[in-house]
Protein backbone atom coordinates (compact mmCIF):
# COMPACT_ATOMS: atom_id res chain seq x y z
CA UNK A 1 30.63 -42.10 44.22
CA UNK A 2 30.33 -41.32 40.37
CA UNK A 3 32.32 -37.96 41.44
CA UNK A 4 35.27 -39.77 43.41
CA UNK A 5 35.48 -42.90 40.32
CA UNK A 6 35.82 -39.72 37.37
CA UNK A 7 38.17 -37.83 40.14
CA UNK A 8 40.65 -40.68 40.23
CA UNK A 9 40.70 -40.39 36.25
CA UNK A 10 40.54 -36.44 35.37
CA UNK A 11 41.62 -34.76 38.86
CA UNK A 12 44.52 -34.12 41.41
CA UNK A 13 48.23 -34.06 40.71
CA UNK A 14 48.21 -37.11 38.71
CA UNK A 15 44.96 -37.82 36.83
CA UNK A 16 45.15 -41.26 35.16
CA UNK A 17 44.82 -39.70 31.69
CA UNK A 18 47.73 -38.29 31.51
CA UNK A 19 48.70 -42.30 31.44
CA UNK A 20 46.59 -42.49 28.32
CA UNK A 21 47.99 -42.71 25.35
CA UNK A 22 46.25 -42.95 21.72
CA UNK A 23 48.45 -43.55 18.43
CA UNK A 24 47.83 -41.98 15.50
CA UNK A 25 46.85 -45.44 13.58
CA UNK A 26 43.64 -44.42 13.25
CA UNK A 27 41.71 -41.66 11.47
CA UNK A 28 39.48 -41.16 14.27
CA UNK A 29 38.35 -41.63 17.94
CA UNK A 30 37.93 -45.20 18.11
CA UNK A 31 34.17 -46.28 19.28
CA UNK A 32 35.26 -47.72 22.74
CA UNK A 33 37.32 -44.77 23.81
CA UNK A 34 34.34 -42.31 22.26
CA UNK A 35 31.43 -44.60 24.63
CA UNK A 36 34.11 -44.11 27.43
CA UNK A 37 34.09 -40.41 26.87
CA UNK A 38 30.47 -40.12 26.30
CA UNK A 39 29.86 -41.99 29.25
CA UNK A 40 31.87 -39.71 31.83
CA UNK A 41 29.86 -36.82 30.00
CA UNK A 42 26.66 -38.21 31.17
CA UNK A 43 28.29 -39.14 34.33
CA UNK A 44 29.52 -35.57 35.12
CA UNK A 45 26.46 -33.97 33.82
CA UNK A 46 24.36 -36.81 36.26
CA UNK A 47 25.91 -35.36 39.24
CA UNK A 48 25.27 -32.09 38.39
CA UNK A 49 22.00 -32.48 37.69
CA UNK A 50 20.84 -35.09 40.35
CA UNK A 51 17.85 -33.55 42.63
CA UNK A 52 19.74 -33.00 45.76
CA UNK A 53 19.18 -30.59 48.45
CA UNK A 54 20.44 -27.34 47.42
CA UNK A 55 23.25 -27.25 50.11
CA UNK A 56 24.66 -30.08 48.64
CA UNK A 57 23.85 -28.38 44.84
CA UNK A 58 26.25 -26.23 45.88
CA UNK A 59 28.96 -28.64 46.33
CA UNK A 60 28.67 -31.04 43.46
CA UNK A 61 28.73 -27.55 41.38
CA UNK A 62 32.25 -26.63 43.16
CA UNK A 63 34.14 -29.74 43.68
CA UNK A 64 32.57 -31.68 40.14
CA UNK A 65 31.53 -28.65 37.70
CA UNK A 66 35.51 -27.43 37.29
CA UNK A 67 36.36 -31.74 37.08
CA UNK A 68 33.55 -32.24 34.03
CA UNK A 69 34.91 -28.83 32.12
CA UNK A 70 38.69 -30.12 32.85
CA UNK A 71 36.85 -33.75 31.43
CA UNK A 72 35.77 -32.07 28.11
CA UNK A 73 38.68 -30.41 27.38
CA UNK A 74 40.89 -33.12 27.86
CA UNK A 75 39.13 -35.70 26.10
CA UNK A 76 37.63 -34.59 22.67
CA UNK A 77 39.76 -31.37 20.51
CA UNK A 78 36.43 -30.09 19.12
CA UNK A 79 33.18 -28.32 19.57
CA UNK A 80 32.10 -30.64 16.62
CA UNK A 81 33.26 -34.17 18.09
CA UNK A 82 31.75 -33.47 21.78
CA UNK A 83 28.26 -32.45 20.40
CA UNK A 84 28.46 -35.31 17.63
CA UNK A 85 25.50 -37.57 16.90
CA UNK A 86 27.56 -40.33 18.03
CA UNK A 87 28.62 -38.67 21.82
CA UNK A 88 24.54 -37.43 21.86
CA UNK A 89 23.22 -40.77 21.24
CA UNK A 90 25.23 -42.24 23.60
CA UNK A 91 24.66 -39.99 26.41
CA UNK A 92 20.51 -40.52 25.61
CA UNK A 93 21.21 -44.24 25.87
CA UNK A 94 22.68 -43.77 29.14
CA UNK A 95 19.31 -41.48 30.14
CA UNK A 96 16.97 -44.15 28.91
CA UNK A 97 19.05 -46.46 30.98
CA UNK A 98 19.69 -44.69 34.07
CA UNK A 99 17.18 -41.00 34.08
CA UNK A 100 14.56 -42.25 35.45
CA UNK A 101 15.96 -44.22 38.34
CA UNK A 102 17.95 -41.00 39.80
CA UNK A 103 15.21 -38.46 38.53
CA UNK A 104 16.94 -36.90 35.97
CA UNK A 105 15.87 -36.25 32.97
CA UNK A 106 17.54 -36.79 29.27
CA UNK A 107 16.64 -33.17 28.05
CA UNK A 108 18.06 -32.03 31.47
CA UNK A 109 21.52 -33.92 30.39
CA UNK A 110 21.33 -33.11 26.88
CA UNK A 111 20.98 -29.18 27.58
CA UNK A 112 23.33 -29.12 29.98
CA UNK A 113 26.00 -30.72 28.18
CA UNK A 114 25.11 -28.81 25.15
CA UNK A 115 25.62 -25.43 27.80
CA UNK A 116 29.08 -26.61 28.87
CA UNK A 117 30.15 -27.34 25.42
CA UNK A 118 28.77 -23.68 24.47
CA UNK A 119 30.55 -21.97 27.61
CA UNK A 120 34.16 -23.24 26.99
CA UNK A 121 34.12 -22.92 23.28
CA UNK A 122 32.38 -19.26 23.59
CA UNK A 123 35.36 -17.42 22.58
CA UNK A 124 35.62 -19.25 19.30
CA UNK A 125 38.50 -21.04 20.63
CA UNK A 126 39.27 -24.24 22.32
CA UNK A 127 40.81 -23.01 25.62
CA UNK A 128 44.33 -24.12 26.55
CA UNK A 129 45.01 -26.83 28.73
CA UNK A 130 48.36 -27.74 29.51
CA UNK A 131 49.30 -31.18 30.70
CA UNK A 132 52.06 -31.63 32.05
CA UNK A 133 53.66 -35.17 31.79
């Protein structure tokens, strides 16, 4: 369910970001669109790290892993802002919250966030995205 609620946001041929639209009034992410973000991290991460059978492992990581790296890029420009204290804390209150009730744990989240952040910065680049609008 968590996969087909971010799908409808970040995936298909007309993701409702692309209906998102920030001004430039402020000099940073404001908090409510950051928790948002944060939130679909740990969301995304959730689902990839839920203890499922591994037959259906395999299908979270094909259909959801290439949705939560299209996620990260379009949401947050930096390395810098999606590891931030702010998105991290976040993402642990939503462990505390919700972990232990699906079996996953917050180290679990935190390290694998920390590993997608890592893998699509790793050419010391942000990788292009285009969206098209």
């Amino acid at each position: 369910m968590i996969g087909r609620a971010l799908f409808e946001l970040f995936g298909g041929n007309n993701p409702g970001i692309r209906h998102l639209y920030l001004t430039g009034e402020h000099d940073q992410i404001p908090d409510d669109i950051l928790e948002c973000w944060a939130t679909c991290y740990w969301c995304l991460q959730a689902c990839l790290t839920a203890p499922v059978a591994p037959r259906e492992r395999e299908r979270l990581r094909r259909y959801v892993k290439p949705l939560a790296e299209l996620a990260y890029l379009l949401t947050l420009p930096t390395k810098a802002e999606l590891l931030s204290s702010d998105v991290i804390d976040l993402m642990s209150a939503m462990s505390e919250a919700y972990g232990k009730r699906l079996g996953i744990e917050e180290a679990t989240i935190a390290r694998e966030h920390r590993a997608m952040v890592e893998a699509l910065f790793s050419k010391g680049a942000r990788p292009e995205v285009t969206v098209v609008q």
